[in-house]
Protein backbone atom coordinates (compact mmCIF):
# COMPACT_ATOMS: atom_id res chain seq x y z
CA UNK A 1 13.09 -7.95 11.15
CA UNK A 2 14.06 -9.14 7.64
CA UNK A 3 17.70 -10.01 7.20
CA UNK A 4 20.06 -7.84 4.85
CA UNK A 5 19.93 -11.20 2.56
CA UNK A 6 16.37 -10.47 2.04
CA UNK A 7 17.20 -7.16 1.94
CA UNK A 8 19.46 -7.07 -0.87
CA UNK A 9 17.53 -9.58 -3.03
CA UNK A 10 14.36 -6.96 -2.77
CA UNK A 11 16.36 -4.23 -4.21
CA UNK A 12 17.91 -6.80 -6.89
CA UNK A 13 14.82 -7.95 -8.01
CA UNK A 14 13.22 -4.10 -8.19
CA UNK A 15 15.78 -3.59 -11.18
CA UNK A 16 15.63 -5.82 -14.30
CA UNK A 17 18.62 -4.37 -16.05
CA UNK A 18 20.90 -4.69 -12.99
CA UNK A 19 19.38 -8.61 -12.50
CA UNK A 20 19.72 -9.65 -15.35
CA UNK A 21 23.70 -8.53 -15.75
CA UNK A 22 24.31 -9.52 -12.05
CA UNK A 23 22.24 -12.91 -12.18
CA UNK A 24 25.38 -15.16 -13.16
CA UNK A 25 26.99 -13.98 -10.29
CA UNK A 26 24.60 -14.90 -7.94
CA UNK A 27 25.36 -18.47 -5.75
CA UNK A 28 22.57 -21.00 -6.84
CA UNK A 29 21.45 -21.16 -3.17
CA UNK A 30 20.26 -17.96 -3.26
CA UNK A 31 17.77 -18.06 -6.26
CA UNK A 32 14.89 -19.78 -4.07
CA UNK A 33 15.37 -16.06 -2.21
CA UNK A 34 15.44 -14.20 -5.14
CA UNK A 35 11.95 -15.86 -6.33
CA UNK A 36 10.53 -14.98 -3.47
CA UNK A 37 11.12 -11.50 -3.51
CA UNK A 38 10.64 -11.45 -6.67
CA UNK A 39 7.06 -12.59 -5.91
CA UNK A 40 6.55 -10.29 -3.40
CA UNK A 41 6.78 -7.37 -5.47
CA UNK A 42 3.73 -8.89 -8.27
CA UNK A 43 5.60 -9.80 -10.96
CA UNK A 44 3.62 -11.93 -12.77
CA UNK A 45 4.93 -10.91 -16.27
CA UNK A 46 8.04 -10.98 -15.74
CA UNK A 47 7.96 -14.83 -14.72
CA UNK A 48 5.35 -15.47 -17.47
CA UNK A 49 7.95 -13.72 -19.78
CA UNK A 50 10.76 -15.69 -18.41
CA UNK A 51 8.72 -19.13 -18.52
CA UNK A 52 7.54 -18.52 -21.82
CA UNK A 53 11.77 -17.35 -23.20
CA UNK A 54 12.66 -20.37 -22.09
CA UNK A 55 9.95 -22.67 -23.51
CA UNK A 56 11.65 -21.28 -26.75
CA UNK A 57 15.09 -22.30 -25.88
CA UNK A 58 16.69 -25.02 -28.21
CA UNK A 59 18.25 -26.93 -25.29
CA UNK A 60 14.36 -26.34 -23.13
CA UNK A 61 13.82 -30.55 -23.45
CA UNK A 62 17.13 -31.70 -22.43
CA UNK A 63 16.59 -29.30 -19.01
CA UNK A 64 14.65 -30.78 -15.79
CA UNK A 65 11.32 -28.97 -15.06
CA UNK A 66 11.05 -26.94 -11.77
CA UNK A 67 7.83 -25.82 -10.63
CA UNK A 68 7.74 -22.48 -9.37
CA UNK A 69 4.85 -21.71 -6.92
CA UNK A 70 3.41 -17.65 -7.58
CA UNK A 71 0.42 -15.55 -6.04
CA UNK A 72 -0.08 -14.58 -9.79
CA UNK A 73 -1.88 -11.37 -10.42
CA UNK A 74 -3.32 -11.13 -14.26
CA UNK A 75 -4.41 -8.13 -15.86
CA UNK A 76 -5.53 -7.28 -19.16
CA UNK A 77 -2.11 -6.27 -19.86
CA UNK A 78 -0.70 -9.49 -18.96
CA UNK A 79 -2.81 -12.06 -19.86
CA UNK A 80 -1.27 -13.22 -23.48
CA UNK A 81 1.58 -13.70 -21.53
CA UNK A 82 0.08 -14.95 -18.93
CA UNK A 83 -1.99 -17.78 -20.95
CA UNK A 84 1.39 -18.59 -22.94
CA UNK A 85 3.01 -19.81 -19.64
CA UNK A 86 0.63 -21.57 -18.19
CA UNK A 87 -0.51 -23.62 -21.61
CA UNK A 88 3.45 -24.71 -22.85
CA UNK A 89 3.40 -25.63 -26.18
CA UNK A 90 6.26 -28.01 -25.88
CA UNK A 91 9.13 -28.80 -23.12
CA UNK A 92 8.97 -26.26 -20.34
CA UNK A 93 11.88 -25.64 -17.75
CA UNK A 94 10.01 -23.05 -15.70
CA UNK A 95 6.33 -24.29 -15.01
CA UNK A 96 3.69 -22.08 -12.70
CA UNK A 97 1.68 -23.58 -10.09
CA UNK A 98 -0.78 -20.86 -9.04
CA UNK A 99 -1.89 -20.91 -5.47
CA UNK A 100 -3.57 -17.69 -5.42
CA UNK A 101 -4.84 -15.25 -7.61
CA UNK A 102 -5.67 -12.13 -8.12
CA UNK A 103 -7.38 -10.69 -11.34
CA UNK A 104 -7.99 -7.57 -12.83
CA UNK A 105 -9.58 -5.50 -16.01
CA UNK A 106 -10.49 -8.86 -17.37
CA UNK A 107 -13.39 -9.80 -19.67
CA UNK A 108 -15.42 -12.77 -17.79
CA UNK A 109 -14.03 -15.10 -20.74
CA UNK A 110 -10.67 -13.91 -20.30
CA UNK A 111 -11.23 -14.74 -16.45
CA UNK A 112 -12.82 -17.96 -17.19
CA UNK A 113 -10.23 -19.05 -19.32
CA UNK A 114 -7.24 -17.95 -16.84
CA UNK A 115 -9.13 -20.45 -13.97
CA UNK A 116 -8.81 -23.55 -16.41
CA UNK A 117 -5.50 -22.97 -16.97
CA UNK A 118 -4.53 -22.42 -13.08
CA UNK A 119 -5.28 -25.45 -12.02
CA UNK A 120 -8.40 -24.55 -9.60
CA UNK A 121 -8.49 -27.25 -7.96
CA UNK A 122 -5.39 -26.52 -6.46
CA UNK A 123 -6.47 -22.63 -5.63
CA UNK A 124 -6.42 -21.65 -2.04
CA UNK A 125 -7.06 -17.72 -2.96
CA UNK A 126 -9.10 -16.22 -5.13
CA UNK A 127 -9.38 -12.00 -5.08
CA UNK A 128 -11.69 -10.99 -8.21
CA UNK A 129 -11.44 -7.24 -8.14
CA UNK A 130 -12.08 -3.58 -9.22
CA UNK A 131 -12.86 -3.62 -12.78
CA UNK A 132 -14.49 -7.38 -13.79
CA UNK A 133 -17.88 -6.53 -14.71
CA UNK A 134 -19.62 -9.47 -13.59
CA UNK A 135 -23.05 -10.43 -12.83
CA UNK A 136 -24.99 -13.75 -11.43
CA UNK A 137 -24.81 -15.23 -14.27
CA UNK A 138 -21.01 -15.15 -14.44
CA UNK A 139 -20.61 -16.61 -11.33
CA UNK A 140 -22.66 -19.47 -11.65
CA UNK A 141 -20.70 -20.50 -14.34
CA UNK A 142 -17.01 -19.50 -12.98
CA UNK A 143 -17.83 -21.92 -9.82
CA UNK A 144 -19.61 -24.68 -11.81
CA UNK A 145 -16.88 -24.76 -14.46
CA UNK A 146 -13.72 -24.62 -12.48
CA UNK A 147 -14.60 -25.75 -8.77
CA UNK A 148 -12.55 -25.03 -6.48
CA UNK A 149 -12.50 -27.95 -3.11
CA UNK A 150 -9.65 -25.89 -1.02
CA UNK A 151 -10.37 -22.70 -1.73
CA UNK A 152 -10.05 -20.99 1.74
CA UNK A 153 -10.71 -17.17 0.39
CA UNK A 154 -12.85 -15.42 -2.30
CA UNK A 155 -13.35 -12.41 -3.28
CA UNK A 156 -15.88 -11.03 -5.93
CA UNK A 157 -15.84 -7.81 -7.50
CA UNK A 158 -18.83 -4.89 -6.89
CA UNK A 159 -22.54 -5.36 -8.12
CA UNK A 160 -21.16 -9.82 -8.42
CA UNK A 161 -24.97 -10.37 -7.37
CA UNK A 162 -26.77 -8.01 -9.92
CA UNK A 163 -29.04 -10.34 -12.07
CA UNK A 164 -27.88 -10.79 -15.62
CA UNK A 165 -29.37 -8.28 -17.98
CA UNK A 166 -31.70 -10.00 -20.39
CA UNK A 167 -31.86 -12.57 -17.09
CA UNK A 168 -35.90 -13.69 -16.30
CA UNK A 169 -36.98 -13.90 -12.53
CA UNK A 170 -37.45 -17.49 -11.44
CA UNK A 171 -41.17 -18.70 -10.27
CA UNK A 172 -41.19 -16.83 -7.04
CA UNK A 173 -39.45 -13.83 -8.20
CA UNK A 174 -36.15 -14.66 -7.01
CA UNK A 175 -32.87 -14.81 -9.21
CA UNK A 176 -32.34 -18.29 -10.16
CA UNK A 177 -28.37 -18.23 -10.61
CA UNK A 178 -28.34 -16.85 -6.75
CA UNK A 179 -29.26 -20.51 -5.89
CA UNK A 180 -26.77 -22.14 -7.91
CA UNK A 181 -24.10 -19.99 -6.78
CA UNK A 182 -24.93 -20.61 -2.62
CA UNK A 183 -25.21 -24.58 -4.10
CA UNK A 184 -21.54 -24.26 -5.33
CA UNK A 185 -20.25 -22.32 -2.57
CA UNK A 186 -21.95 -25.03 -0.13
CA UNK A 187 -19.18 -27.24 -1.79
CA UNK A 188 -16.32 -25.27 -0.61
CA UNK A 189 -15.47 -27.10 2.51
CA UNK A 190 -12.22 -24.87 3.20
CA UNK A 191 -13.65 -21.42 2.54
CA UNK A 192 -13.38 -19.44 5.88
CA UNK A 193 -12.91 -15.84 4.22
CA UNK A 194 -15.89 -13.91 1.89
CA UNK A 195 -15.79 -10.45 0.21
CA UNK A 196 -18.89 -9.53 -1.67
CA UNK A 197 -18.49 -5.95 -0.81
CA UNK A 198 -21.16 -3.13 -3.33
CA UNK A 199 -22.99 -6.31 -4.27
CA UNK A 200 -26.84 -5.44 -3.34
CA UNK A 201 -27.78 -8.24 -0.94
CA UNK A 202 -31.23 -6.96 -0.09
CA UNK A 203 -33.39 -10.32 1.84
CA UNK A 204 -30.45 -12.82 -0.10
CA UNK A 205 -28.11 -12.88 2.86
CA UNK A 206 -29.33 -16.10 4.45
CA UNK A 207 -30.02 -17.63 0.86
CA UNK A 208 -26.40 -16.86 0.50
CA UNK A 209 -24.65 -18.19 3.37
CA UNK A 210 -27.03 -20.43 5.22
CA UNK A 211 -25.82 -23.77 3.52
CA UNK A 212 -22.08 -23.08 3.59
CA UNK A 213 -20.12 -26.43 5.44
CA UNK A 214 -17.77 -23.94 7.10
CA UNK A 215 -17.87 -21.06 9.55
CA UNK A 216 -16.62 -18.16 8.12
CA UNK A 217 -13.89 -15.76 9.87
CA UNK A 218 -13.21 -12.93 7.60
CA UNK A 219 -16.61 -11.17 5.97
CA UNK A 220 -17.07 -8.03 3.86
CA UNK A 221 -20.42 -6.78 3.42
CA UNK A 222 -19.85 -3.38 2.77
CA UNK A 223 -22.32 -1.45 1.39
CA UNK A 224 -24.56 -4.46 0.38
CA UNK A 225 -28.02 -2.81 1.48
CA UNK A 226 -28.24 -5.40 3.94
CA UNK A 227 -32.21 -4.87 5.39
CA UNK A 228 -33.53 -6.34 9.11
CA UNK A 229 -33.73 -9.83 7.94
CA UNK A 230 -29.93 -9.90 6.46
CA UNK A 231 -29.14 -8.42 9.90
CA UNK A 232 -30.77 -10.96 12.01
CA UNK A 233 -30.24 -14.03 9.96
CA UNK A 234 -26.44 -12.63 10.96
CA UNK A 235 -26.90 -11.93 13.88
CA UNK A 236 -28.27 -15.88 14.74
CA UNK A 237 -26.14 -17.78 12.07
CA UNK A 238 -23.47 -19.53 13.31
CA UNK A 239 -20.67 -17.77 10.99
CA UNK A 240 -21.63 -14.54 13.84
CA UNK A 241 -19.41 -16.84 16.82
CA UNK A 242 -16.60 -17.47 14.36
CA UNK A 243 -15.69 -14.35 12.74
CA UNK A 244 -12.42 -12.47 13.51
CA UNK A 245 -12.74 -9.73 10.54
CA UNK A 246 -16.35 -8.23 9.80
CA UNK A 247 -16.71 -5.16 7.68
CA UNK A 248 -20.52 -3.61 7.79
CA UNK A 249 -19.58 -0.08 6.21
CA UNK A 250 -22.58 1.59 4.49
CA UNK A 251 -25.31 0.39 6.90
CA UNK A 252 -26.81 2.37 9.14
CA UNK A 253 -26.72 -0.44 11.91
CA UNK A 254 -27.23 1.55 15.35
CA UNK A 255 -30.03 3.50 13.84
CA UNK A 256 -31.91 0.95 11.86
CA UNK A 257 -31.04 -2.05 13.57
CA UNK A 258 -29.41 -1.69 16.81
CA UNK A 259 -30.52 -4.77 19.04
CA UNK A 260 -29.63 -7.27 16.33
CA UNK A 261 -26.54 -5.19 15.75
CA UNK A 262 -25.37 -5.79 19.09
CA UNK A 263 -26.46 -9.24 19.41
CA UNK A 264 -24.13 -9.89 16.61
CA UNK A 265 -21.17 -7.99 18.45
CA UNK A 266 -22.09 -9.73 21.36
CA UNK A 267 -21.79 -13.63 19.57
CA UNK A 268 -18.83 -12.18 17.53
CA UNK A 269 -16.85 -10.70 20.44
CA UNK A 270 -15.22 -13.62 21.79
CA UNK A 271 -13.16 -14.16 18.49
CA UNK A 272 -13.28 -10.78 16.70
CA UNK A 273 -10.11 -8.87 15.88
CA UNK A 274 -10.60 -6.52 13.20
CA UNK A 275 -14.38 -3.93 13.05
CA UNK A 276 -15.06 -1.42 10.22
CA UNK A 277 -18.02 0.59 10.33
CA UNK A 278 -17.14 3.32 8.14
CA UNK A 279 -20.37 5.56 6.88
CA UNK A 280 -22.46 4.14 8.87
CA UNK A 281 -24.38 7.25 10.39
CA UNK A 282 -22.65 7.00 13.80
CA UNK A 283 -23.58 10.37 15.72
CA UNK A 284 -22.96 11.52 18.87
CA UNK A 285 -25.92 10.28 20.10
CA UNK A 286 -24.93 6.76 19.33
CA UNK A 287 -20.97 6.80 21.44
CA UNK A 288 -22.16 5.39 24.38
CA UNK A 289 -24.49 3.23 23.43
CA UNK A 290 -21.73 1.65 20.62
CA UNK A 291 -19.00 1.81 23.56
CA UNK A 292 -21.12 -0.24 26.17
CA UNK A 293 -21.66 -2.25 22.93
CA UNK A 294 -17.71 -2.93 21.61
CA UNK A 295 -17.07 -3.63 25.71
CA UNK A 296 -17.47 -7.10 25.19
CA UNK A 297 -15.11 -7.66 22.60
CA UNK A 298 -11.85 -7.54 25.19
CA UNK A 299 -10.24 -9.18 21.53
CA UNK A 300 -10.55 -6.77 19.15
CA UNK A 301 -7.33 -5.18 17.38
CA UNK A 302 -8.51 -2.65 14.70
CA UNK A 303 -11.53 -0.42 14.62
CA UNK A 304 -12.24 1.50 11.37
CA UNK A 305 -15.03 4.38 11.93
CA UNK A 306 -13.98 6.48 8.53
CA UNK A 307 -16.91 8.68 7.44
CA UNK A 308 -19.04 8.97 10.68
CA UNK A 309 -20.09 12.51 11.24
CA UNK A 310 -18.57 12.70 14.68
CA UNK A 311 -17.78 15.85 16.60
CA UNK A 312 -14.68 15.99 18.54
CA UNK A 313 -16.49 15.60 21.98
CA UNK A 314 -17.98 12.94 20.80
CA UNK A 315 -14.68 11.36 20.05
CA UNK A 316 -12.83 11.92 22.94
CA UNK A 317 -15.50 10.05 24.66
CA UNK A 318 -15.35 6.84 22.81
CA UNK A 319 -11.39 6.91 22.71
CA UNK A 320 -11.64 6.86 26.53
CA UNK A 321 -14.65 4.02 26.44
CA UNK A 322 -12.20 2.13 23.59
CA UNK A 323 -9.33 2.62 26.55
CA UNK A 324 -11.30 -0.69 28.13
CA UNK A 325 -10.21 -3.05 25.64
CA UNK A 326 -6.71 -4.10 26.14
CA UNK A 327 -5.68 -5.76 22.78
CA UNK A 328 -6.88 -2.62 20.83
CA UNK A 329 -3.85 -1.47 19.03
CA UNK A 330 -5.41 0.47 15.87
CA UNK A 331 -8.14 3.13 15.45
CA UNK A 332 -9.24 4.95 12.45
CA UNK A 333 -11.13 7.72 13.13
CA UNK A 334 -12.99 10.14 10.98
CA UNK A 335 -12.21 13.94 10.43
CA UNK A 336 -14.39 15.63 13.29
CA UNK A 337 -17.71 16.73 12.09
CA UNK A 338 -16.74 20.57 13.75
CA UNK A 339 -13.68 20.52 11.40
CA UNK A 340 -15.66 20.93 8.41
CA UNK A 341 -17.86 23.62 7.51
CA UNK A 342 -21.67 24.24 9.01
CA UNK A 343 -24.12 22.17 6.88
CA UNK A 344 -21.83 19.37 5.32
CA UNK A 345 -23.95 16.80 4.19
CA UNK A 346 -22.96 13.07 5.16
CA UNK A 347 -21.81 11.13 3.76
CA UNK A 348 -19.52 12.92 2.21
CA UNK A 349 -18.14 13.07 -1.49
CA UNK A 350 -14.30 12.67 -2.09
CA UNK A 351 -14.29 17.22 -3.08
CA UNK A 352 -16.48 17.80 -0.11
CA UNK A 353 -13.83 14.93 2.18
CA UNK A 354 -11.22 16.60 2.05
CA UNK A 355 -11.90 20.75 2.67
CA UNK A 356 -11.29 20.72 6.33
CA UNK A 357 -9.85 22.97 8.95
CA UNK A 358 -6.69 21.13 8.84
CA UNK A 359 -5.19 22.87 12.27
CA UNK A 360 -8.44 22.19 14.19
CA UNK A 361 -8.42 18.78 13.40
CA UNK A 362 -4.41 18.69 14.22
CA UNK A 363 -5.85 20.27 17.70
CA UNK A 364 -8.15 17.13 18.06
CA UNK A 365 -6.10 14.84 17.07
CA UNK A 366 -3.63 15.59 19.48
CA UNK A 367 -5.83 15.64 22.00
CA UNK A 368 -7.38 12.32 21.40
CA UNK A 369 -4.17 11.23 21.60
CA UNK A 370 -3.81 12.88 24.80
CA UNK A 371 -6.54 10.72 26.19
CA UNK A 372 -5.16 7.63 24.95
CA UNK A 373 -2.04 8.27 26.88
CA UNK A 374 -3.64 9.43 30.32
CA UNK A 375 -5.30 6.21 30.43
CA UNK A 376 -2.24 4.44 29.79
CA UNK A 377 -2.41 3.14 25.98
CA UNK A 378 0.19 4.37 24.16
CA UNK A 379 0.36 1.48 22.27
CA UNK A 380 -2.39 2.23 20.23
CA UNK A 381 -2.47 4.25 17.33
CA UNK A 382 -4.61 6.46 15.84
CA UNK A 383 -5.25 8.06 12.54
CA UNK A 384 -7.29 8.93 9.58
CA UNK A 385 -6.70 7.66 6.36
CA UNK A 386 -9.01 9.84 4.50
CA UNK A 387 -8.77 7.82 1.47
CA UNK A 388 -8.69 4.42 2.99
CA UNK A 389 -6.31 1.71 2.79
CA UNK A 390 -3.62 1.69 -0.13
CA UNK A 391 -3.66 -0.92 -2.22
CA UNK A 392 -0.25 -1.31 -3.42
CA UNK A 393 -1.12 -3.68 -6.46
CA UNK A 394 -3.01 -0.96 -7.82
CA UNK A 395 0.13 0.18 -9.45
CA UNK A 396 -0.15 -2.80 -11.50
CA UNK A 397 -3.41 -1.14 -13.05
CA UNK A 398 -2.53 1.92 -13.29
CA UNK A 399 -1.88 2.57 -16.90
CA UNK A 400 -5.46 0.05 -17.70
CA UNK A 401 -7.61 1.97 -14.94
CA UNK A 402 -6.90 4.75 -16.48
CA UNK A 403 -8.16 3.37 -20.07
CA UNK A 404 -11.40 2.02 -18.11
CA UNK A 405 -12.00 5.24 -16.76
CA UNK A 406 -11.89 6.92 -20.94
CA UNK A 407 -13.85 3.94 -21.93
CA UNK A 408 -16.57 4.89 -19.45
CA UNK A 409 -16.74 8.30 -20.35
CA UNK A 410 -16.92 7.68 -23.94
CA UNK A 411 -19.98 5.20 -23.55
CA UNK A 412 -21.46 7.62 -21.44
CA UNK A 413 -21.14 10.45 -23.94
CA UNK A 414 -22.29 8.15 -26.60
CA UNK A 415 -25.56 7.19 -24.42
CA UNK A 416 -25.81 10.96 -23.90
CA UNK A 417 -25.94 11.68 -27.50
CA UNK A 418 -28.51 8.78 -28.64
CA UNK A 419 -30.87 10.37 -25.87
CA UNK A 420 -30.44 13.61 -27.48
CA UNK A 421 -31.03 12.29 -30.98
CA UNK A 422 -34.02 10.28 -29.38
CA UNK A 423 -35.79 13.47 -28.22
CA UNK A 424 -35.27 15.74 -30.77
């Protein structure tokens, strides 16, 4: 439970106005707090703005410089500011030391530029997301230029591993920058936690992650078209008896590749706390086979299952199999497949999601939980998040997602129009 101390410096630091009226009232011991929360709630332009006001200050060189450590998130909307505070022209009373970072809506040069400035070598986080349009290419270069020798987490945004446009296949057809970038990531001796999630992976999975030092314990490959090899390169590696978070969404693994699917649950299960498998053609026909399956992993915490057509029998069923594992505390479970209308068409699209008998599936849910407290498990819950996870720095990127989003139409339109002129 945080303390009212905490409390109260969250709500200060929410409101500018009433900070910066209230701040000379505020006992020196209690600023480390306020940074902190402060922090916590992303602002990283507000502290660039604040580092940069008082670079400008006559009386900046006469004042000792404090380092201020900050998970900085840059955006497109930020990043003047951003670039300002860490590159002081002259004395600088507030300096940022980066230990994480998160970017978004950048250019790759504007990204590029941001990881000189950081200090990488110091980076222990590194969450490249949503709208960075990068491609091979771009990678090789971000992690031969900057390095980064105690990086523990990356993350790349979707379609990282598409070849570069006007890019030429090497001599045996492969992408040559795919090499360099398993070569660099090789050098990462601290990395335990990968997301290349909608980055098409096809036969590259063990060129990818065969030569890295470390064992990974967190990996996202989420709809990376992951084929029989991928799957039993993971299912032997030795990342498979190490991992503790493993998202396979958008694979149909019990189908296509069931006996090296449950190898790897079976090398996995000792340490693994948190499975998704959402959209990943799990039918009735496949509950007891995945139960018997999951049985071993007496560890696990959270299982995601979003986007399975599923009926509610089918349901019940696993929810009593899932019963078996006693540090299961959270279950996501799709919308029943009898809650929707006959002939819905997996997997579903975001209109077609969401037009569901609402009380039936208040009927099943109820009774699922039902079955989770006859056999004694109260303490886990269950839900659907039809929508998935909220990302509460998205707010950040609000106003610039929405200019991404006109930008895209408008090239599309225009790309419309030159085919139109092109036939005609």
């Amino acid at each position: 439970m945080r303390s009212l101390r905490c409390l109260a410096a969250e709500a200060l630091a929410a409101h500018a106005p009433a900070a910066l009226q209230s701040l000379d009232c505020v006992a020196h011991d209690l600023y480390p707090l306020l940074f902190k929360t402060s922090f916590s709630l992303e602002r990283t332009e507000l502290l660039a703005r604040a580092c940069c006001e008082l670079q400008a200050e006559p009386c900046a060189a006469r004042r000792p410089a404090v380092q201020v450590l900050a998970d900085l998130f840059v955006t497109e909307g930020n990043f003047e500011t951003v670039v300002r505070a860490l590159r002081p022209v002259g004395p600088a009373p507030l300096r940022m030391r980066c230990p994480a970072l998160r970017a978004d809506s950048l250019r790759p040069a504007q990204l590029l530029h941001v990881l000189e400035l950081v200090e990488a070598a110091a980076l222990r986080r590194l969450d490249v997301v949503h709208n960075v349009r990068l491609h091979t290419g771009h990678v090789e270069r971000l992690l031969a230029r900057a390095r980064f020798p105690r990086l523990t987490a990356l993350t790349l945004p979707p379609r990282a591993f598409d070849p570069p446009p006007a890019g030429s296949p090497g001599p045996d057809g492969e992408d040559p920058h795919l090499a360099a970038i398993a070569r660099a990531l090789s050098q990462m001796t601290q990395l335990t936690e990968l997301s290349v999630a909608f980055s098409v992976l096809t036969g590259r999975l063990q060129q990818l992650l065969g030569a890295l030092r470390t064992p990974l314990r967190t990996l996202d490959l989420a709809n990376c078209a992951l084929n029989h090899a991928d799957m039993a390169f993971l299912a032997g590696c030795r990342h498979a008896a190490h991992l503790e978070v493993l998202d396979l969404s958008g694979h149909e693994l019990v189908t296509l590749y069931p006996s090296t699917f449950f190898r790897l649950l079976g090398r996995a299960a000792p340490s693994l706390r948190t499975l998704t498998l959402e959209e990943c053609g799990l039918g009735d026909q496949h509950v007891n086979r995945l139960g018997l399956g999951l049985g071993p992993c007496q560890r696990l915490r959270e299982l995601r299952l979003l986007g399975n057509p599923l009926s509610a029998r089918a349901l019940r069923g696993l929810f009593a199999a899932l019963c078996e594992l006693p540090g299961l505390r959270c279950i996501e479970f799709p919308v029943p497949r009898d809650c929707y209308p006959d002939g819905a068409a997996y997997p579903l699209d975001e209109p077609a999601m969401s037009k569901f008998d609402k009380q039936k599936y208040e009927e099943v849910a109820e009774g699922l939980r039902a079955v989770l407290l006859q056999n004694g498990r109260g303490d886990i819950r269950a839900s659907t998040p039809l929508f998935g996870t909220f990302d509460p720095a998205i707010q950040e990127t609000s106003h610039e997602l929405g200019a991404f989003l006109l930008q895209a139409l408008q090239s599309a339109l225009e790309k419309f129009a030159r085919a139109l002129q092109e036939t005609e």
